[in-house]
PDB file of N, CA and C in Angstrom:
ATOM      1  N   UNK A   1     107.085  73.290 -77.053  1.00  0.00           N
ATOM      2  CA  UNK A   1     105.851  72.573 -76.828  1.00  0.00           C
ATOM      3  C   UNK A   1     104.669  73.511 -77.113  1.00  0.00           C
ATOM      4  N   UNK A   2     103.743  73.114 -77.831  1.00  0.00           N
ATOM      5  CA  UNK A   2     102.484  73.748 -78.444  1.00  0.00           C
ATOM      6  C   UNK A   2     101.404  73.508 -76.960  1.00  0.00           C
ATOM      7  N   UNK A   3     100.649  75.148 -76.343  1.00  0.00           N
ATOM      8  CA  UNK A   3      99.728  74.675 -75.782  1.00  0.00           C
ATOM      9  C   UNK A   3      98.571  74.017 -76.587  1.00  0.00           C
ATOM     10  N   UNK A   4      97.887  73.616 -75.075  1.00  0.00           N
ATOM     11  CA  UNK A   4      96.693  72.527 -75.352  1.00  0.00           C
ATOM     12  C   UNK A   4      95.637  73.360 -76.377  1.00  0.00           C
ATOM     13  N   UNK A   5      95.397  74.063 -75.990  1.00  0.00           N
ATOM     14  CA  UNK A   5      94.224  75.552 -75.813  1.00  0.00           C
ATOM     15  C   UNK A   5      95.112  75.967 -77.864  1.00  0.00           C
ATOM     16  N   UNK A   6      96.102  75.800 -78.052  1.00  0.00           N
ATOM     17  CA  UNK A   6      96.318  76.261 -79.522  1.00  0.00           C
ATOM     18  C   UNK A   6      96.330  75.001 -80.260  1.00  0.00           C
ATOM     19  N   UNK A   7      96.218  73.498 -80.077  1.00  0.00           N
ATOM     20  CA  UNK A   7      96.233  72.610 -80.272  1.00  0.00           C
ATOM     21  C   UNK A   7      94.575  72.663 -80.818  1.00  0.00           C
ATOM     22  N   UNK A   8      93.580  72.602 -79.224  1.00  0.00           N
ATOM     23  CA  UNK A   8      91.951  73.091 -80.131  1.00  0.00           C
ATOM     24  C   UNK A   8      91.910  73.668 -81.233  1.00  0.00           C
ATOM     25  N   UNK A   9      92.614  74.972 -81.080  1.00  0.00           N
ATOM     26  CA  UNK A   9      92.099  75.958 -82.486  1.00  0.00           C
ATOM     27  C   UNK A   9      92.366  75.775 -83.335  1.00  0.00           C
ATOM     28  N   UNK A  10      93.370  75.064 -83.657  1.00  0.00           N
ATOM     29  CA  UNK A  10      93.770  74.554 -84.842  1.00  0.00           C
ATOM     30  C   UNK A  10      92.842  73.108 -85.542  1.00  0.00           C
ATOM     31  N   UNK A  11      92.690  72.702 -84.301  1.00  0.00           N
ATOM     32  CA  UNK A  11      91.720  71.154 -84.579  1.00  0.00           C
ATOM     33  C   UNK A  11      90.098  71.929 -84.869  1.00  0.00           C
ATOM     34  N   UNK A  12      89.826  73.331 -85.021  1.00  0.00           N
ATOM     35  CA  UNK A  12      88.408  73.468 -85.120  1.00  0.00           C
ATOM     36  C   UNK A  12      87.787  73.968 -83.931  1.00  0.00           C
ATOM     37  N   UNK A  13      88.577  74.056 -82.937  1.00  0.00           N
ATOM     38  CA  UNK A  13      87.675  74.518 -81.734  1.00  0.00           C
ATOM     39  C   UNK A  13      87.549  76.071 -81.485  1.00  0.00           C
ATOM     40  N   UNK A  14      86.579  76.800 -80.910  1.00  0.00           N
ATOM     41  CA  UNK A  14      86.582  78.091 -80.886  1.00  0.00           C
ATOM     42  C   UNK A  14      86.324  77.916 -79.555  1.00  0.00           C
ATOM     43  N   UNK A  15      86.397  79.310 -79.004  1.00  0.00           N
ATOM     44  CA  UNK A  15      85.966  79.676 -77.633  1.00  0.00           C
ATOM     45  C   UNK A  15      84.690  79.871 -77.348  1.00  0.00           C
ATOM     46  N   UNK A  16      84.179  79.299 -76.507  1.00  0.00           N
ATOM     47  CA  UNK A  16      82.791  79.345 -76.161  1.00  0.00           C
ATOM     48  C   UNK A  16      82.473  79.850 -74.597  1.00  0.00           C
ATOM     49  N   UNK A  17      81.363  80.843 -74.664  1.00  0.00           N
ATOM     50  CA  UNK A  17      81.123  81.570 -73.229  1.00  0.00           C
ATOM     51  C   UNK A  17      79.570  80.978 -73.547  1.00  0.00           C
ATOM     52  N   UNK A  18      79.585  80.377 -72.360  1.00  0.00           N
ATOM     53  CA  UNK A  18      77.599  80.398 -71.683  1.00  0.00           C
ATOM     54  C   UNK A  18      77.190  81.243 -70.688  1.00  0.00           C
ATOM     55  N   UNK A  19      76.234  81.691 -71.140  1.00  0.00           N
ATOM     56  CA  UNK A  19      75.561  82.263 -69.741  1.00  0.00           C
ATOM     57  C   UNK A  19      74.540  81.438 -69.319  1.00  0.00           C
ATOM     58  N   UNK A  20      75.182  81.734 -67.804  1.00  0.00           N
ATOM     59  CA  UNK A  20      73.631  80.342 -67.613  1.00  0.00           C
ATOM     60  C   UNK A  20      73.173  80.714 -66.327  1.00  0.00           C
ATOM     61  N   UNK A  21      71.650  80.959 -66.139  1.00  0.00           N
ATOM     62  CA  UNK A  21      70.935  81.697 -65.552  1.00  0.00           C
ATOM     63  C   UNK A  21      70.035  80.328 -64.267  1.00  0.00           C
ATOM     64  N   UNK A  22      70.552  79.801 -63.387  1.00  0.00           N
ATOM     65  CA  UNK A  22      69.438  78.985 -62.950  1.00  0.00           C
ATOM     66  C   UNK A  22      69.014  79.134 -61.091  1.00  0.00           C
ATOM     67  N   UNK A  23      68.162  78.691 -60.945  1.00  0.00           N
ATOM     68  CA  UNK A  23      67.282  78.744 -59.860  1.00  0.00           C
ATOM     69  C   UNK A  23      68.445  78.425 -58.099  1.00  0.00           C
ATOM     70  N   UNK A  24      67.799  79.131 -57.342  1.00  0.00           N
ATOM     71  CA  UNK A  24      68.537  79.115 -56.103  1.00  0.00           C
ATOM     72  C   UNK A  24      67.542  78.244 -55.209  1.00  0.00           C
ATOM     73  N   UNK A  25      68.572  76.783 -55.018  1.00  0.00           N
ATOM     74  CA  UNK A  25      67.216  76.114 -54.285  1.00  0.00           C
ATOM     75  C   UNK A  25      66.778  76.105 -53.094  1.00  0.00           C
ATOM     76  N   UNK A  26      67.343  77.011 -52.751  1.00  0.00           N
ATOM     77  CA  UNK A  26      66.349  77.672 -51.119  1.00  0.00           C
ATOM     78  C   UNK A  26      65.398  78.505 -51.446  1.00  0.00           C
ATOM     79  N   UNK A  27      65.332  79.381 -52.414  1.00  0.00           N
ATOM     80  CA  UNK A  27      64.738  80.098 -53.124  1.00  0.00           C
ATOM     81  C   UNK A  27      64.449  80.710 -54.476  1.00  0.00           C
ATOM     82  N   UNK A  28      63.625  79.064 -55.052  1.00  0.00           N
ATOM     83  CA  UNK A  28      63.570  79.231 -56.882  1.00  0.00           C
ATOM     84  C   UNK A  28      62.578  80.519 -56.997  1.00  0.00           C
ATOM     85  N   UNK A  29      62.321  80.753 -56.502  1.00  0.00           N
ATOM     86  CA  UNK A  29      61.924  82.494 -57.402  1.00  0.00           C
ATOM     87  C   UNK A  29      62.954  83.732 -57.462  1.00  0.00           C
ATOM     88  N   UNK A  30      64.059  82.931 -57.107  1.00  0.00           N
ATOM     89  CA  UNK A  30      65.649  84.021 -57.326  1.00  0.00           C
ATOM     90  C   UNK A  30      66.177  83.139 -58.163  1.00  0.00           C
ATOM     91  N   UNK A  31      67.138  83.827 -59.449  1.00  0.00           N
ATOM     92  CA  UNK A  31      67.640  83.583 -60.542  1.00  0.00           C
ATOM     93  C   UNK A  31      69.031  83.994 -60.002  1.00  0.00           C
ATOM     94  N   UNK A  32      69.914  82.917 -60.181  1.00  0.00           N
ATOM     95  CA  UNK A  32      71.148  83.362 -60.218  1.00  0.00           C
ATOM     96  C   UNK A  32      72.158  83.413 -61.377  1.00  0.00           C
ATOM     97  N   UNK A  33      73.046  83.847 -61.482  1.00  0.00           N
ATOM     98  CA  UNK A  33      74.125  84.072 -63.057  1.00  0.00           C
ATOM     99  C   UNK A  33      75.309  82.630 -62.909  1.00  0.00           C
ATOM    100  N   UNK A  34      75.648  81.996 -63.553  1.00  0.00           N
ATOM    101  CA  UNK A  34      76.871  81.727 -63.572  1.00  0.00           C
ATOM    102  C   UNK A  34      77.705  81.589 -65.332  1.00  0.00           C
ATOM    103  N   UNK A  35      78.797  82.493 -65.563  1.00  0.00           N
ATOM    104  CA  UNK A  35      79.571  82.428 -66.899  1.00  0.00           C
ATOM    105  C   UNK A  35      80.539  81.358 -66.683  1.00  0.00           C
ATOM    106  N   UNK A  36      80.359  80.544 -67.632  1.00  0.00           N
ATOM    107  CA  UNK A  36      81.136  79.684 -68.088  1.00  0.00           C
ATOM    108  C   UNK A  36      81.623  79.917 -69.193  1.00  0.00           C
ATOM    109  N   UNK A  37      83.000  79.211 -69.045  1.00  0.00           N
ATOM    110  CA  UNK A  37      84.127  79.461 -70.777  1.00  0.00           C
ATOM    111  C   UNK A  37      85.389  78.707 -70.865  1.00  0.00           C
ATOM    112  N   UNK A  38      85.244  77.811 -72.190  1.00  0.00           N
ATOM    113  CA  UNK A  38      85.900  76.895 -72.907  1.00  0.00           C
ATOM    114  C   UNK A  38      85.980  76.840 -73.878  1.00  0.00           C
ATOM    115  N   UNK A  39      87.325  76.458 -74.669  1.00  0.00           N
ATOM    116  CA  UNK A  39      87.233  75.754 -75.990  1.00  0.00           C
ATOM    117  C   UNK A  39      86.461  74.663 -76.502  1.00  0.00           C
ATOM    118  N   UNK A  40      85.569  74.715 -77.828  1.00  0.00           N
ATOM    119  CA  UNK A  40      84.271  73.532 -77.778  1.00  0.00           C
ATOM    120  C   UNK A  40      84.054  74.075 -79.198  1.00  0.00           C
ATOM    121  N   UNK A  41      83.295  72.867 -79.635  1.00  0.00           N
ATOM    122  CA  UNK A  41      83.418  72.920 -81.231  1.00  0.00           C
ATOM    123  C   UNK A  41      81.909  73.281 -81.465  1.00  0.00           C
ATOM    124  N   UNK A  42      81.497  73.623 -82.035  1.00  0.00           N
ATOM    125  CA  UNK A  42      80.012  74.506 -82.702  1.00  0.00           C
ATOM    126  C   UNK A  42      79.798  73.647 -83.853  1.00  0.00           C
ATOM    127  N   UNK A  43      78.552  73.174 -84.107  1.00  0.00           N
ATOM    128  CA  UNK A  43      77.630  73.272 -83.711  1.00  0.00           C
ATOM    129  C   UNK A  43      77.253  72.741 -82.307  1.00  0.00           C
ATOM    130  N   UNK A  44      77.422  71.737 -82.061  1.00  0.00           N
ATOM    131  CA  UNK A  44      77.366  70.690 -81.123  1.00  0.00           C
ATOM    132  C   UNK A  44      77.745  70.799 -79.837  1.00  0.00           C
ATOM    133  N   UNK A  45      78.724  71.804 -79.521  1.00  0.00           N
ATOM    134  CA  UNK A  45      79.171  71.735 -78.171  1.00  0.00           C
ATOM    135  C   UNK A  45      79.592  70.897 -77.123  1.00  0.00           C
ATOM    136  N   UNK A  46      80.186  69.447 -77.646  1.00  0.00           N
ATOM    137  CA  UNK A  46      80.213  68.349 -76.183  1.00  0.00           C
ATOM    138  C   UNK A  46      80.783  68.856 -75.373  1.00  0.00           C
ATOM    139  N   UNK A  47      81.844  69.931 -75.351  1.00  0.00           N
ATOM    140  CA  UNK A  47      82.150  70.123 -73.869  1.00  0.00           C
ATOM    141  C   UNK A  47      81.330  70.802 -73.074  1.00  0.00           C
ATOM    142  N   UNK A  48      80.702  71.570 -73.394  1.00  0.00           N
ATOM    143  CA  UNK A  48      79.299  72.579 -73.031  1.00  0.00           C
ATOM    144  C   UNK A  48      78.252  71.375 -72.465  1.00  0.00           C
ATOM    145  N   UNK A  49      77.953  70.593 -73.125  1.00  0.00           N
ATOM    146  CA  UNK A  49      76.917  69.268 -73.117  1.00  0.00           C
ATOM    147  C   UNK A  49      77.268  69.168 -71.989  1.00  0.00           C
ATOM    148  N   UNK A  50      78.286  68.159 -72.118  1.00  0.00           N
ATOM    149  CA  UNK A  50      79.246  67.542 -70.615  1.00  0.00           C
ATOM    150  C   UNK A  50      78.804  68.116 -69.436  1.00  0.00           C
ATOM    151  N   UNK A  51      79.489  69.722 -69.653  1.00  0.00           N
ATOM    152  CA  UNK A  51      79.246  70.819 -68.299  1.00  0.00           C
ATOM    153  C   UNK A  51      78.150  70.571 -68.310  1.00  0.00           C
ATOM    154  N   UNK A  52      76.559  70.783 -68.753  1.00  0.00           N
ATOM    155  CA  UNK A  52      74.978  70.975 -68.418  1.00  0.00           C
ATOM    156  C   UNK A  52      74.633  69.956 -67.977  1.00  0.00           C
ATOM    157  N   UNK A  53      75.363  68.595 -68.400  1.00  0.00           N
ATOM    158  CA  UNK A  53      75.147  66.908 -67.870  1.00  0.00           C
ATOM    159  C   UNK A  53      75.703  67.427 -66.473  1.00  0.00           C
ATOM    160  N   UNK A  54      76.619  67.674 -66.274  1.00  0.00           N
ATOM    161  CA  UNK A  54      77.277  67.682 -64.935  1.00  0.00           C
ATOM    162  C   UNK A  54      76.803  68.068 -63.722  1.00  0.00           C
ATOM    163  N   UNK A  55      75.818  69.336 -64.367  1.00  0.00           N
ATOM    164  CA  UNK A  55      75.617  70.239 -63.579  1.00  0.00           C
ATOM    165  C   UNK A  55      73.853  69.579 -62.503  1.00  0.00           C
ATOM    166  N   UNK A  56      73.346  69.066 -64.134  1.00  0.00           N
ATOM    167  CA  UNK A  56      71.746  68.541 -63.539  1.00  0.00           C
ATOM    168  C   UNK A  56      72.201  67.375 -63.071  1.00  0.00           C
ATOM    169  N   UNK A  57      73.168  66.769 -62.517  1.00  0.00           N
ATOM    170  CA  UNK A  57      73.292  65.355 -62.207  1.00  0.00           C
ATOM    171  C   UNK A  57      73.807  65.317 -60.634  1.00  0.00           C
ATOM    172  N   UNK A  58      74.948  66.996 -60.268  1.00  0.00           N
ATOM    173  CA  UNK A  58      75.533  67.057 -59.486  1.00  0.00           C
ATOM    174  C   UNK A  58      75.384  68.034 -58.513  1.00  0.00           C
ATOM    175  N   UNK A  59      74.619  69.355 -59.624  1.00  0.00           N
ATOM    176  CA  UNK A  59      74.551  70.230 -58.474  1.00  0.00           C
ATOM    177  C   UNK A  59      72.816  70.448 -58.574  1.00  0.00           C
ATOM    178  N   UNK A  60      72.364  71.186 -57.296  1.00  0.00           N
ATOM    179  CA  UNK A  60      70.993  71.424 -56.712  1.00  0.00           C
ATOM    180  C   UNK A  60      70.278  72.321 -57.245  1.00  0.00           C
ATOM    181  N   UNK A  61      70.614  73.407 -58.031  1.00  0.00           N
ATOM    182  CA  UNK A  61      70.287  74.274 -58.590  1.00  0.00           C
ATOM    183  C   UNK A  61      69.834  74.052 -60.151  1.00  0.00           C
ATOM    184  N   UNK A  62      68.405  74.036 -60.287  1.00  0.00           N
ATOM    185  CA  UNK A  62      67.982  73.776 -61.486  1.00  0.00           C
ATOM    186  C   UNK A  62      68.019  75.108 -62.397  1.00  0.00           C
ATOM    187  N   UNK A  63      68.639  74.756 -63.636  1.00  0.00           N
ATOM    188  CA  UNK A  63      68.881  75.259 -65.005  1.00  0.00           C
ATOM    189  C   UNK A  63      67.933  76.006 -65.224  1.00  0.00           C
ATOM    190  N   UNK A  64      67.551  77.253 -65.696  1.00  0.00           N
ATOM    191  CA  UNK A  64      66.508  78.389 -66.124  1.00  0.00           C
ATOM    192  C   UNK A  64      66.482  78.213 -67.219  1.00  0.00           C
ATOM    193  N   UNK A  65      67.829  78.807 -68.082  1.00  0.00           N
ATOM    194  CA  UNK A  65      68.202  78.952 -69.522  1.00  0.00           C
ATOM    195  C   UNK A  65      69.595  79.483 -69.401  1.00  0.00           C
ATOM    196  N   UNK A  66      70.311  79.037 -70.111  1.00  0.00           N
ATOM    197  CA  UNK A  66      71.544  78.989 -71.104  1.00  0.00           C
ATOM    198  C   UNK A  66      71.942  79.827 -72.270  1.00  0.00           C
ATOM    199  N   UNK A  67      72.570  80.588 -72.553  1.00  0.00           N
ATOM    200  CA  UNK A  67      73.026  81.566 -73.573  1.00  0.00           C
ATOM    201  C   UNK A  67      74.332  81.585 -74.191  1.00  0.00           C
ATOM    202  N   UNK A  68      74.412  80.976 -75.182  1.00  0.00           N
ATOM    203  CA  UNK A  68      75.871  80.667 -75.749  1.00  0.00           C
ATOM    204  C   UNK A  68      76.075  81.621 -76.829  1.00  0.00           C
ATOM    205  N   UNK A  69      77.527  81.931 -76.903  1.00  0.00           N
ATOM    206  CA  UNK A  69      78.009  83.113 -77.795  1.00  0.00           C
ATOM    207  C   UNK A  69      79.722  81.761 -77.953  1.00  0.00           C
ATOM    208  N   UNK A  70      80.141  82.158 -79.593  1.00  0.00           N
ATOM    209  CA  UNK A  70      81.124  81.137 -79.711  1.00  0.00           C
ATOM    210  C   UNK A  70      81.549  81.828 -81.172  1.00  0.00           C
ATOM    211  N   UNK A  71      83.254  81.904 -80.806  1.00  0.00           N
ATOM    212  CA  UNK A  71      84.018  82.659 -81.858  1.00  0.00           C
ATOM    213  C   UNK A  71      85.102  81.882 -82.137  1.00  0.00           C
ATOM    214  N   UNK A  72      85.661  81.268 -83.698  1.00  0.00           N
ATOM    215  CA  UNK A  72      86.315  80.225 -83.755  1.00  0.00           C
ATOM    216  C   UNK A  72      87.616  81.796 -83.764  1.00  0.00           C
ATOM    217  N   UNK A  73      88.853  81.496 -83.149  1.00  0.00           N
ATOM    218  CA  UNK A  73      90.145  82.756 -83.059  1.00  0.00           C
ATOM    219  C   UNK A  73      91.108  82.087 -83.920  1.00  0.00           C
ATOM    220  N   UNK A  74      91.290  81.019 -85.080  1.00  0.00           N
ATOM    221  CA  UNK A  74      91.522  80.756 -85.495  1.00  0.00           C
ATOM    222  C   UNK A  74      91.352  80.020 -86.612  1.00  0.00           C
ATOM    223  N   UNK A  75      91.312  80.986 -87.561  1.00  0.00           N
ATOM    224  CA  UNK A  75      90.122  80.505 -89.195  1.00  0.00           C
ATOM    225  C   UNK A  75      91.441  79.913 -90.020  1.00  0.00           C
ATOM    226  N   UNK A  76      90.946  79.025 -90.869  1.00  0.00           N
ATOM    227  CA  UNK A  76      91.917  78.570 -91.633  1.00  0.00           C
ATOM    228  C   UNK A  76      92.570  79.490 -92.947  1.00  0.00           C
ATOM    229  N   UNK A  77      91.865  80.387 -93.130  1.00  0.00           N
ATOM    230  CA  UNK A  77      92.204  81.572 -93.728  1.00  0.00           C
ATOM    231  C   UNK A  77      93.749  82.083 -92.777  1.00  0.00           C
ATOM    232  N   UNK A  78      93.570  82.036 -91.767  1.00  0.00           N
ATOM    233  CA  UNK A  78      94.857  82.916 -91.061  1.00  0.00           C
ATOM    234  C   UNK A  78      96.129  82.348 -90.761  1.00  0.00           C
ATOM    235  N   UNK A  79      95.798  81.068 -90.966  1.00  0.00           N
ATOM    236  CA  UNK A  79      96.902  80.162 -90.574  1.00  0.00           C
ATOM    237  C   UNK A  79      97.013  79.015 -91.583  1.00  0.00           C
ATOM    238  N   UNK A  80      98.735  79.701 -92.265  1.00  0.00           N
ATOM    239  CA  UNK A  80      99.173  79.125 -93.260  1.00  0.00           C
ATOM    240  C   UNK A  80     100.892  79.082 -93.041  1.00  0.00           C
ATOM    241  N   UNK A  81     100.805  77.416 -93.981  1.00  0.00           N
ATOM    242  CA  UNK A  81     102.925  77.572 -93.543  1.00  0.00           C
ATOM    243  C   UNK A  81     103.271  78.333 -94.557  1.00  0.00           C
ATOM    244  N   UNK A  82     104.410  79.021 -94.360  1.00  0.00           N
ATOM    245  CA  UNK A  82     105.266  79.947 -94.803  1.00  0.00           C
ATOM    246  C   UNK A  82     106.568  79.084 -95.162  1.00  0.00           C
ATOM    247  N   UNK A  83     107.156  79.257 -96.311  1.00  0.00           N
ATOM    248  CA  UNK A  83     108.352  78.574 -96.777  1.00  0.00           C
ATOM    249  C   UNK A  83     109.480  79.851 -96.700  1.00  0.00           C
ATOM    250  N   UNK A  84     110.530  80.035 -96.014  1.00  0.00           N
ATOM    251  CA  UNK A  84     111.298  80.930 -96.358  1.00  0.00           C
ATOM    252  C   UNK A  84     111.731  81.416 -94.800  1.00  0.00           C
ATOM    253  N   UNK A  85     112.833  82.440 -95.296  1.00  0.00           N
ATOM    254  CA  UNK A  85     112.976  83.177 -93.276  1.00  0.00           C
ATOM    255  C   UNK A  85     113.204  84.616 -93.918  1.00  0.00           C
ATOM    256  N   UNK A  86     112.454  85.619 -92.878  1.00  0.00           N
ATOM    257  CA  UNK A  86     112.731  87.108 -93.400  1.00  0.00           C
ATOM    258  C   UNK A  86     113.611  87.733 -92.220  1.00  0.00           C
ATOM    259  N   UNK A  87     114.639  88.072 -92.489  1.00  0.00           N
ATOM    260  CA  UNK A  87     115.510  88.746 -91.401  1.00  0.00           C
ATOM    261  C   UNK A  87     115.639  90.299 -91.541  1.00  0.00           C
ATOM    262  N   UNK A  88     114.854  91.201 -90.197  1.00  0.00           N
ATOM    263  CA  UNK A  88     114.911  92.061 -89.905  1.00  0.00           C
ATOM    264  C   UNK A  88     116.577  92.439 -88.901  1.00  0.00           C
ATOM    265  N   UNK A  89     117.051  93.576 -89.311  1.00  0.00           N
ATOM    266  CA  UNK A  89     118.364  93.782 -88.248  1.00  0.00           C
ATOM    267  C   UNK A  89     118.274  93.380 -87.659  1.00  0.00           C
TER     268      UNK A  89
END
């Protein structure tokens, strides 16, 4: 069985980390950190989307700014079928 997570990369998805920096609502003049990280397709990001929908809808802490970094770990350059079997001892 093929994981889910190698199923993405193959469909186009890369790994995506946000940093996301937002307000503490007892005290918005303190910035707090939270890293987030998923597989999500670039340009667009819906799963990223989703999470930022989620977040202004559900949690109390308003959004500062967001910092996304996103590396596809599987280029179609690297992954190709092979016809044949090579047997080492």
């Amino acid at each position: 069985m093929v994981s889910k997570e190698f199923r993405q990369q193959i469909e186009g998805y890369g790994l995506t980390t946000a940093h996301i920096l937002y307000r503490i609502p007892d005290h918005p003049g303190v910035l707090q950190t939270f890293v987030w990280q998923d597989y999500d397709l670039a340009p667009r990001f819906p799963v990223l989307t989703g999470f930022l929908d989620f977040w202004k809808r559900e949690l109390d802490g308003p959004l500062h700014s967001v910092r996304v970094a996103h590396s596809q770990l599987v280029k179609p350059a690297e992954f190709r079928a092979v016809n044949g079997v090579l047997t080492l001892h």
